[in-house]
Protein backbone atom coordinates (compact mmCIF):
# COMPACT_ATOMS: atom_id res chain seq x y z
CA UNK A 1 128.29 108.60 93.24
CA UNK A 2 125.41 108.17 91.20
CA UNK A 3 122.28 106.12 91.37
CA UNK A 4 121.67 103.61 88.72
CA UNK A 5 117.82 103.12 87.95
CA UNK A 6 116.05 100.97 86.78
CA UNK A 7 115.01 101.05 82.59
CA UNK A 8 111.73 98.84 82.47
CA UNK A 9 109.45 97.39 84.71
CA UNK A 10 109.93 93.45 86.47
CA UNK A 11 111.63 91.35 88.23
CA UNK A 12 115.92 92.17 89.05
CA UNK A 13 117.85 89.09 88.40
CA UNK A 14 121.89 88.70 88.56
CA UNK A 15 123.29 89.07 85.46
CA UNK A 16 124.64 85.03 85.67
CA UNK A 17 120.71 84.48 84.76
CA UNK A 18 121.13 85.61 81.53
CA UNK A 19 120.67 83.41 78.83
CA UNK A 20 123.46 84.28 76.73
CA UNK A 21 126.95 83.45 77.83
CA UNK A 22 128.83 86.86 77.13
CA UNK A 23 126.50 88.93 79.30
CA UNK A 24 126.05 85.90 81.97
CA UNK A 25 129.95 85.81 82.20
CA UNK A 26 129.95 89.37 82.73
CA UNK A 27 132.11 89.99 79.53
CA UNK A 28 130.75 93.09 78.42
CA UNK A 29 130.73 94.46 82.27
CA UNK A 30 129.20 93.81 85.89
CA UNK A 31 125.55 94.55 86.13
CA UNK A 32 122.06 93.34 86.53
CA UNK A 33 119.19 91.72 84.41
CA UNK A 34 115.77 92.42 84.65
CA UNK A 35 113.16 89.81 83.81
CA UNK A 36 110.51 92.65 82.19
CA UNK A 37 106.76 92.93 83.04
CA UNK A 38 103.88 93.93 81.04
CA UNK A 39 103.76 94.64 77.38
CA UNK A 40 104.22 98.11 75.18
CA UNK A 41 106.44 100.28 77.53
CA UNK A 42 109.10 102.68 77.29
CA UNK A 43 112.82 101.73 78.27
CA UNK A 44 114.37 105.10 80.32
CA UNK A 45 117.87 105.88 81.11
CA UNK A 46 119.57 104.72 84.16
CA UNK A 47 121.55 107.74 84.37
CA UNK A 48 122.29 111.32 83.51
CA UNK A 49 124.44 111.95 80.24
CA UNK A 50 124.93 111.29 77.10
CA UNK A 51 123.66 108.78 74.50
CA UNK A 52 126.59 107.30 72.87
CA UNK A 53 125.24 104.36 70.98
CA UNK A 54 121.81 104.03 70.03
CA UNK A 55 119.86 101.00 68.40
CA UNK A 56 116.61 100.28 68.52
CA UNK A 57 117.15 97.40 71.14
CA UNK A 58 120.71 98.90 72.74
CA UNK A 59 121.96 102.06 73.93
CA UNK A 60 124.51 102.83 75.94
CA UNK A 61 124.44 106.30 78.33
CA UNK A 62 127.70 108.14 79.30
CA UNK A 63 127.84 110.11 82.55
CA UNK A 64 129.72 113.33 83.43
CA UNK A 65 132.26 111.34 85.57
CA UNK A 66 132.63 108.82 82.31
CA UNK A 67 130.88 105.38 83.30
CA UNK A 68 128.81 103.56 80.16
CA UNK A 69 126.02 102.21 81.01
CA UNK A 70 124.58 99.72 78.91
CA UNK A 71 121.07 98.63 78.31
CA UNK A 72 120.35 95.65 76.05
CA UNK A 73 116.73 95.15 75.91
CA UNK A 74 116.31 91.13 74.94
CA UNK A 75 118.61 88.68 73.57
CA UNK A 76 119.50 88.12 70.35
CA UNK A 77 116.76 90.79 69.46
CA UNK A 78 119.15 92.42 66.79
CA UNK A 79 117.88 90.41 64.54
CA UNK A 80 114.52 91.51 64.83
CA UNK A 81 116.12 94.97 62.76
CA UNK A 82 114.34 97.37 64.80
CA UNK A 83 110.85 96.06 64.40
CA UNK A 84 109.02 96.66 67.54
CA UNK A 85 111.12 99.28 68.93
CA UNK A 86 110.81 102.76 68.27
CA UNK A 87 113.38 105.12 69.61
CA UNK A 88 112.70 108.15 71.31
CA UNK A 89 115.84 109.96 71.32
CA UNK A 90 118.68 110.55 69.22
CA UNK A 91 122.14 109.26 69.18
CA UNK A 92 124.79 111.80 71.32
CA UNK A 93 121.57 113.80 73.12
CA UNK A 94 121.68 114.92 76.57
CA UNK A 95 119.39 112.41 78.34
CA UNK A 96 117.97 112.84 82.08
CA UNK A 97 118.04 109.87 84.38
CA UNK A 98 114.77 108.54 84.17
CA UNK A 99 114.11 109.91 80.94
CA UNK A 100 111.99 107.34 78.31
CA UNK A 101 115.06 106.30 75.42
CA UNK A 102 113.10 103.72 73.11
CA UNK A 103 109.98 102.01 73.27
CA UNK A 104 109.36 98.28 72.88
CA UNK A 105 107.27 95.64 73.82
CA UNK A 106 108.49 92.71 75.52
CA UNK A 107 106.00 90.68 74.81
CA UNK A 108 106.14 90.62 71.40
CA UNK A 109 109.78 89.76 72.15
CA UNK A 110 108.85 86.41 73.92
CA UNK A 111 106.43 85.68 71.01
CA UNK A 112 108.82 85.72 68.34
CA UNK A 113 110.23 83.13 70.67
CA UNK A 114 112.97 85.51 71.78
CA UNK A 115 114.09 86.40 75.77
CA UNK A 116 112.80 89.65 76.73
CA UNK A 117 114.95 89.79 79.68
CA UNK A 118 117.00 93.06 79.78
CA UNK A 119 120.24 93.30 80.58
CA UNK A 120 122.22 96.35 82.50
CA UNK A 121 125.91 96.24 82.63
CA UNK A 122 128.42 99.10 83.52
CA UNK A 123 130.59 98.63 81.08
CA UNK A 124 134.63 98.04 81.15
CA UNK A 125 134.08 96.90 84.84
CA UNK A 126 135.72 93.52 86.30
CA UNK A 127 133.00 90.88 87.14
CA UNK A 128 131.07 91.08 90.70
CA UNK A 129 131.65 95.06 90.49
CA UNK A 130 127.84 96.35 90.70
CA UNK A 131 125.87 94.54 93.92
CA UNK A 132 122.12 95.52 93.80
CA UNK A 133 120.01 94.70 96.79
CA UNK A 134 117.55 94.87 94.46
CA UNK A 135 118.14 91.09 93.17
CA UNK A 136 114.33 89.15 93.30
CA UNK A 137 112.66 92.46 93.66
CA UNK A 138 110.20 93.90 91.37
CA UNK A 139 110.93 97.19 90.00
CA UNK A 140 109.28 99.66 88.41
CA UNK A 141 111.26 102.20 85.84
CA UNK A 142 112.82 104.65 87.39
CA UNK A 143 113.72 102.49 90.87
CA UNK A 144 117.42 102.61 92.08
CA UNK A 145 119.08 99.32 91.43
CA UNK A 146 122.54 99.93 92.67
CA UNK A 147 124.93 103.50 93.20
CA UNK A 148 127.55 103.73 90.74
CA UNK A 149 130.79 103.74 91.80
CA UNK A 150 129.91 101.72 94.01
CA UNK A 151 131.36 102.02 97.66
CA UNK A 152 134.25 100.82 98.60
């Protein structure tokens, strides 16, 4: 079992917050969103493994046991083309838990009137598979939102 953390700073939401229907459905996977704090930071990994996809406002971490995680920091902020973000790590490195991926600044986000909120799904997983007790607390990078599997 492994414990998912946290990637920015602010306040854990359910994913059904999110304001984009695919993630909010839990489409992509179960998960969390986080409604980020501050401004210039550095996103980390949630886990241990290895970075399989990497974009300046995505990545997605593999562990040993095989669970994606994905991190999707904003909404819609692909079309920002990387400006903003500047990634700290390459594509298919070994990454630590806790380790700083790409940095980014999420308010800059909100002023080019686009949702900083940040999005963390495990990915292939049925809806309603992650539970954080977290939900409505403030984190700070690095905090354990849920254990992955989770318990049965």
């Amino acid at each position: 079992m492994s414990e998912v953390l946290a990637p920015v700073a602010g306040r854990v939401r359910p994913l059904s917050e999110a304001p984009d229907p695919v993630f909010a459905a839990e489409m992509v996977g179960s998960g969390v969103a986080i409604e980020p704090t501050g401004g210039r930071a550095d996103a980390v990994s949630p886990v241990a493994g290895t970075v399989v996809k990497l974009h300046p406002h995505a990545y997605v971490v593999v562990t040993d046991d095989g669970a994606g995680i994905l991190v999707h920091l904003g909404i819609d902020t692909v079309r920002l083309g990387g400006a903003g973000f500047e990634l700290l790590v390459e594509e298919k490195s070994r990454v630590e838990a806790g380790q700083p991926v790409t940095s980014w600044d999420p308010e800059d986000v909100a002023g080019r009137d686009l949702s900083p909120m940040v999005l963390l799904c495990v990915l292939d997983t049925k809806p309603g598979a992650v539970s954080s007790g977290a939900v409505g607390e403030d984190v700070a990078p690095g905090d354990v939102l849920f254990r992955w599997p989770a318990e049965a």
